[in-house]
N, C-alpha and C. Protein backbone atom coordinates (compact mmCIF):
# COMPACT_ATOMS: atom_id res chain seq x y z
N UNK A 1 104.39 70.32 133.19
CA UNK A 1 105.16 69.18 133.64
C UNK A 1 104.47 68.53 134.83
N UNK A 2 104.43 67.10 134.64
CA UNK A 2 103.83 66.69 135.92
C UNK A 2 104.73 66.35 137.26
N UNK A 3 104.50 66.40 138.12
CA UNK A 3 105.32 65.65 139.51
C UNK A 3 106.59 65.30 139.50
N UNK A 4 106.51 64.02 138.48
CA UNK A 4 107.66 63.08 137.76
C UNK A 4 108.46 63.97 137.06
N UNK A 5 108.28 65.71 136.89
CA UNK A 5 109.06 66.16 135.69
C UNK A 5 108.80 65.73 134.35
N UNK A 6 108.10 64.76 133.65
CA UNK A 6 107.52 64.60 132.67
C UNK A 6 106.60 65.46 132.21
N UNK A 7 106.19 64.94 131.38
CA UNK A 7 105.20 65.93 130.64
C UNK A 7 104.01 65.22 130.80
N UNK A 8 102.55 66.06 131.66
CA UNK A 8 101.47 65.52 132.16
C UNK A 8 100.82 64.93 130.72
N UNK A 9 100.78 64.83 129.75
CA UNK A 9 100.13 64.12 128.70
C UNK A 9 100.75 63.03 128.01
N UNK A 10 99.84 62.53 127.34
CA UNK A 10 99.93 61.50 126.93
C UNK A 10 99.28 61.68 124.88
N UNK A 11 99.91 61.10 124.05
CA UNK A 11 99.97 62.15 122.50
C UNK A 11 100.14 60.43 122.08
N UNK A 12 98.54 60.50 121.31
CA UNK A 12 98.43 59.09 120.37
C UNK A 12 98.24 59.91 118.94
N UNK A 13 98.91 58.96 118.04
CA UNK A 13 98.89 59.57 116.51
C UNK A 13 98.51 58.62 116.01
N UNK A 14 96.98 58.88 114.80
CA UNK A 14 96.77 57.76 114.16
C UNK A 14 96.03 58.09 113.05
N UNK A 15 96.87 57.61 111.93
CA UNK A 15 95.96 58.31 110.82
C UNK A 15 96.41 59.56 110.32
N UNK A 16 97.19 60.05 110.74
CA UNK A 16 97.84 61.24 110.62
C UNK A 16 97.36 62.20 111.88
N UNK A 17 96.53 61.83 112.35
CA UNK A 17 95.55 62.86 113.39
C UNK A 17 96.40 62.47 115.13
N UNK A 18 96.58 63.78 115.68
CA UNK A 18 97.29 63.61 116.96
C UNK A 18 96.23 63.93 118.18
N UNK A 19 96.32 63.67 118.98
CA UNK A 19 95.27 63.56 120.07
C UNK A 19 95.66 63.58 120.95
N UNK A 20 95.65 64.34 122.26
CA UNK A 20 96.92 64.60 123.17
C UNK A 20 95.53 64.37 124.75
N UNK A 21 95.91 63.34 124.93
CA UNK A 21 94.87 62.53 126.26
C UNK A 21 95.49 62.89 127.67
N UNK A 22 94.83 63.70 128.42
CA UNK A 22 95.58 63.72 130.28
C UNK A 22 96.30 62.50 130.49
N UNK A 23 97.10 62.86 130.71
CA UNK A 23 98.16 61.66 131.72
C UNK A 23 97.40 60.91 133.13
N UNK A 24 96.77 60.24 133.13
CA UNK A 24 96.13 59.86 134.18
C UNK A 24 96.65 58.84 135.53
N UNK A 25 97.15 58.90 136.93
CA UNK A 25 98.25 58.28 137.62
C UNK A 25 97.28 57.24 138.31
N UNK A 26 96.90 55.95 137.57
CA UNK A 26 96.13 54.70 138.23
C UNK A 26 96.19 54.11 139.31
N UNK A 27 97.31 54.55 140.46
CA UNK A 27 98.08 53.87 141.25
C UNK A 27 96.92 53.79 142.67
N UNK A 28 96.03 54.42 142.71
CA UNK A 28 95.26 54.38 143.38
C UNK A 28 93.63 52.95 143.49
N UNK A 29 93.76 52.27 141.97
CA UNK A 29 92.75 51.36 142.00
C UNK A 29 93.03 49.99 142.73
N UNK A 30 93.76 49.75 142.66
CA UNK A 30 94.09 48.43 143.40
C UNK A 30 93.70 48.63 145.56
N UNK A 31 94.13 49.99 145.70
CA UNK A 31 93.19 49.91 146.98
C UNK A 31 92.33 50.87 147.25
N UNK A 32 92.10 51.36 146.40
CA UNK A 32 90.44 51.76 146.35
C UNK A 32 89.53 50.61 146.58
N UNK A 33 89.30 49.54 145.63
CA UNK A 33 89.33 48.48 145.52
C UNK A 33 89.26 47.71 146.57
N UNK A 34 90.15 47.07 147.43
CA UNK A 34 90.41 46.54 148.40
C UNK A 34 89.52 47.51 149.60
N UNK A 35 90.09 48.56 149.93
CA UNK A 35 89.04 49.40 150.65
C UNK A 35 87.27 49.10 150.60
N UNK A 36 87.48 49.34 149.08
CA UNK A 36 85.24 49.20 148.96
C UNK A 36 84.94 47.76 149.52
N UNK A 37 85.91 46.48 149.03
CA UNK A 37 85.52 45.64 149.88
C UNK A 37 85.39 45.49 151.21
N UNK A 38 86.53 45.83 151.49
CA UNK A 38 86.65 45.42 153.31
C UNK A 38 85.57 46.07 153.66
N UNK A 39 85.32 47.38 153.58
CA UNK A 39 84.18 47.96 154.34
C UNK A 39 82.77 47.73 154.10
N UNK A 40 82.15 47.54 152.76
CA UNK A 40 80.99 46.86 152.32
C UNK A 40 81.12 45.57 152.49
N UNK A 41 82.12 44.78 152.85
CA UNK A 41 82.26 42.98 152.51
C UNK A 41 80.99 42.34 153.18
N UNK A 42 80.11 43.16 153.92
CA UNK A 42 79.08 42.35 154.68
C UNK A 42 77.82 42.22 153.71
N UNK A 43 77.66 43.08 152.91
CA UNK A 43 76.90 42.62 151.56
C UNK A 43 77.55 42.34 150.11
N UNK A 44 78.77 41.31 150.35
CA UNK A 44 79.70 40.72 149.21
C UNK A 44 78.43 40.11 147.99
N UNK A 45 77.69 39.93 147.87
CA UNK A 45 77.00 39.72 146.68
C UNK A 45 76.13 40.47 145.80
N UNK A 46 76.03 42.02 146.20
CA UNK A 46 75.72 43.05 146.03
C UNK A 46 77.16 43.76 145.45
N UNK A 47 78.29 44.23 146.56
CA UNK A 47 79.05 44.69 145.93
C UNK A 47 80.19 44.33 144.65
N UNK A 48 80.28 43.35 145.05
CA UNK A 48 81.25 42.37 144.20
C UNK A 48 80.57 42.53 142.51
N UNK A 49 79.53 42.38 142.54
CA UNK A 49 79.14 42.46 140.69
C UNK A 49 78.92 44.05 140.69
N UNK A 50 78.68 44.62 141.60
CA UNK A 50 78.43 45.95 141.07
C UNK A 50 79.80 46.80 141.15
N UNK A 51 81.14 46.26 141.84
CA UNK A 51 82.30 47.03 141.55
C UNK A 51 82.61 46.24 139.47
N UNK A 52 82.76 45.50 139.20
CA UNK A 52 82.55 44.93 138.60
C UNK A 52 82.52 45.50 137.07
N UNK A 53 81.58 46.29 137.28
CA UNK A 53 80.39 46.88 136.26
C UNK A 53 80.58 48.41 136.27
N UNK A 54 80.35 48.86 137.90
CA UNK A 54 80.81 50.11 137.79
C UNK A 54 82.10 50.69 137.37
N UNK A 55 83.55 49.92 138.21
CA UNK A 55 84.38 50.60 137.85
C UNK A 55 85.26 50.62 136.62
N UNK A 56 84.75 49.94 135.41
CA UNK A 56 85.25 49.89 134.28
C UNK A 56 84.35 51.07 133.35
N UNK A 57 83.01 51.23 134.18
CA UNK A 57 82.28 52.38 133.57
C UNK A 57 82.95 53.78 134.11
N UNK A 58 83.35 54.07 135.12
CA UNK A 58 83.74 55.43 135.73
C UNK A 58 84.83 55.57 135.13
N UNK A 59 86.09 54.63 135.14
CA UNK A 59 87.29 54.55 134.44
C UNK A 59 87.44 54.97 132.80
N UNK A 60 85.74 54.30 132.21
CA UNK A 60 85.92 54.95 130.52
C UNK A 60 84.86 56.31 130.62
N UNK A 61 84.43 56.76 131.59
CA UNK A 61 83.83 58.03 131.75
C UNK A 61 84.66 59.08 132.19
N UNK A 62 85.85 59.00 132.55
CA UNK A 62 86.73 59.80 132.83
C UNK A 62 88.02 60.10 132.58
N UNK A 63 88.19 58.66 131.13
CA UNK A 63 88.49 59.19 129.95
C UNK A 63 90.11 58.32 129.98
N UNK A 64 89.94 57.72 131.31
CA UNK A 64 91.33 56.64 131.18
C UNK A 64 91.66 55.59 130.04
N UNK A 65 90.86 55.20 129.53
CA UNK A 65 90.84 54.19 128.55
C UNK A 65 89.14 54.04 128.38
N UNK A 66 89.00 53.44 126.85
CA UNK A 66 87.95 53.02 126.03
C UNK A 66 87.62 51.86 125.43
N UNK A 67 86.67 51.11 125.16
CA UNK A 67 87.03 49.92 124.11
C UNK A 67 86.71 48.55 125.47
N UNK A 68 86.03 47.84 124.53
CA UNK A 68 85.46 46.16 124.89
C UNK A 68 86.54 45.44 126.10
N UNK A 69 87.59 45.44 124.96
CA UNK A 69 88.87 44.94 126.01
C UNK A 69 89.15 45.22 127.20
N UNK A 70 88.96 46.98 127.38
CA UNK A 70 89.51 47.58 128.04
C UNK A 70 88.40 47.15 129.52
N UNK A 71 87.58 47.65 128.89
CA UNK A 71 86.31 47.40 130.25
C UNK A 71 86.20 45.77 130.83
N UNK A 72 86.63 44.83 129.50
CA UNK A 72 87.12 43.21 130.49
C UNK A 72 87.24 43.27 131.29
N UNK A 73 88.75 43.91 131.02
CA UNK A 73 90.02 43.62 131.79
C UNK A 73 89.52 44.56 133.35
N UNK A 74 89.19 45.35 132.81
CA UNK A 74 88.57 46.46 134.03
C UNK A 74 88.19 45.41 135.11
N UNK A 75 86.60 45.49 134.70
CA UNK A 75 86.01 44.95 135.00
C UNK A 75 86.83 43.29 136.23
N UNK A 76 87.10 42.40 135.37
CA UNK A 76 88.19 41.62 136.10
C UNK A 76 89.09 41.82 137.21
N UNK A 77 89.67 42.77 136.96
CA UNK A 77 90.72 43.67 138.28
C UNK A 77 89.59 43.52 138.94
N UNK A 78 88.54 44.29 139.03
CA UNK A 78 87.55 45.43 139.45
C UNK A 78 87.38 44.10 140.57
N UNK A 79 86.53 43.42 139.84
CA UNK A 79 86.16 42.00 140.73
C UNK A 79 86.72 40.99 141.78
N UNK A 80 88.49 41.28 141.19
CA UNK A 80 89.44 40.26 141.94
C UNK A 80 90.11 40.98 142.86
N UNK A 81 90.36 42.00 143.18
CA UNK A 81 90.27 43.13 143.92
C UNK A 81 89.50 43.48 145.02
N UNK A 82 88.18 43.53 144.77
CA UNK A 82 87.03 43.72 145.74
C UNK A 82 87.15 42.47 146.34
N UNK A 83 86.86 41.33 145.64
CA UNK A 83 86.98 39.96 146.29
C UNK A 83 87.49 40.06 147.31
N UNK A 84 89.20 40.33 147.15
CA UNK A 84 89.63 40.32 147.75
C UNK A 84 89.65 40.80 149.24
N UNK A 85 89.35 42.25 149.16
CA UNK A 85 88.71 43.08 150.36
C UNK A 85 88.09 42.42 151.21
N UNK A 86 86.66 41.76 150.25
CA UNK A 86 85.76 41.35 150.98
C UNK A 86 86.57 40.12 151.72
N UNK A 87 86.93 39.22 151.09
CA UNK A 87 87.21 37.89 152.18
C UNK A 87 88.11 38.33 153.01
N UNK A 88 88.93 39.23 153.28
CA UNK A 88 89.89 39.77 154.56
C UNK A 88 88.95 40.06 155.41
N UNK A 89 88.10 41.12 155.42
CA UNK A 89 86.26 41.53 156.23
C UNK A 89 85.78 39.80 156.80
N UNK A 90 85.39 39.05 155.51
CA UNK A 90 84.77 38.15 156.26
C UNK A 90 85.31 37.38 156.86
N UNK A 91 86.91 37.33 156.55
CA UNK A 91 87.58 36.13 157.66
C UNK A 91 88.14 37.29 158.51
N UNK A 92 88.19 38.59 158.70
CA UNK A 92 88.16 38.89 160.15
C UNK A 92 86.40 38.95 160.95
N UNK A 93 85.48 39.05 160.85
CA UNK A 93 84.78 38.58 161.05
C UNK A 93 84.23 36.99 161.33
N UNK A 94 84.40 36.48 160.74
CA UNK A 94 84.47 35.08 161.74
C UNK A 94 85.42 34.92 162.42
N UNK A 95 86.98 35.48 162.44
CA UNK A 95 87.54 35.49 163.81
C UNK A 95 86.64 36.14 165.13
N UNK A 96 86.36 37.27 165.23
CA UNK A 96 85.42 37.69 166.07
C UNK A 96 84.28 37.24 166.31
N UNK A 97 83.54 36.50 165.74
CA UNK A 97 82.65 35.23 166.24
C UNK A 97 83.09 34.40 166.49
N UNK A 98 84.46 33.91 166.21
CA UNK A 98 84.81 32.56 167.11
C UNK A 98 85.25 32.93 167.76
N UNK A 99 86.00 33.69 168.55
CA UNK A 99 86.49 34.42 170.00
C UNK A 99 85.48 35.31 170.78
N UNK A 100 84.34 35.72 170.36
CA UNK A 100 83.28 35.80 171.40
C UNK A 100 82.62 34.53 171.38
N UNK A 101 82.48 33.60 170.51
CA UNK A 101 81.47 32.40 171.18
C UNK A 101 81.96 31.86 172.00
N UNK A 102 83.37 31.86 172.13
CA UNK A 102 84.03 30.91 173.26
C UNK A 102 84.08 31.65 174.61
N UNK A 103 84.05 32.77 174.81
CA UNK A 103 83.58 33.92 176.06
C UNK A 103 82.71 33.19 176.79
């Protein structure tokens, strides 16, 4: 049983064939995400395509989901996400250059 009292798996049937996949708890990508930006945001054109790319690859390497779609959509989060990070980094950063230039 997991945490929730549920049952830690997850049981796809297809074809007659059952397949019983880890329950996997995603709740962590959205600021993972945000995190890799803010702190890398000073090389945003480097990280930004490579969260991108990577984290739809680690996500079907570790068995969360599979399939074209899946890595899109990944991928997409992956990007609008980091974005995100990053421009919080770079507009706190140009706050701190415009309040030391005026010093």
């Amino acid at each position: 049983m997991g945490h929730d009292g549920h049952d830690a798996r997850l049981t796809l049937v297809r074809s007659g064939i059952t397949v019983h996949y880890p329950r996997v708890d995603t709740g962590e990508v959205i600021p993972t995400l945000l995190l890799v930006g803010f702190v890398l945001g000073r090389w945003w054109w480097i990280v930004v395509p490579f969260a991108a790319v990577a984290w739809p690859a680690l996500l079907i390497a570790i068995g969360i989901d599979s399939g074209l779609t899946f890595a899109i959509e990944a991928g997409f989060l992956a990007l609008a996400n980091t974005a995100v990070g990053v421009a919080v980094f770079q507009a706190i950063r140009g706050l701190v250059y415009v309040a030391t230039k005026r010093s």
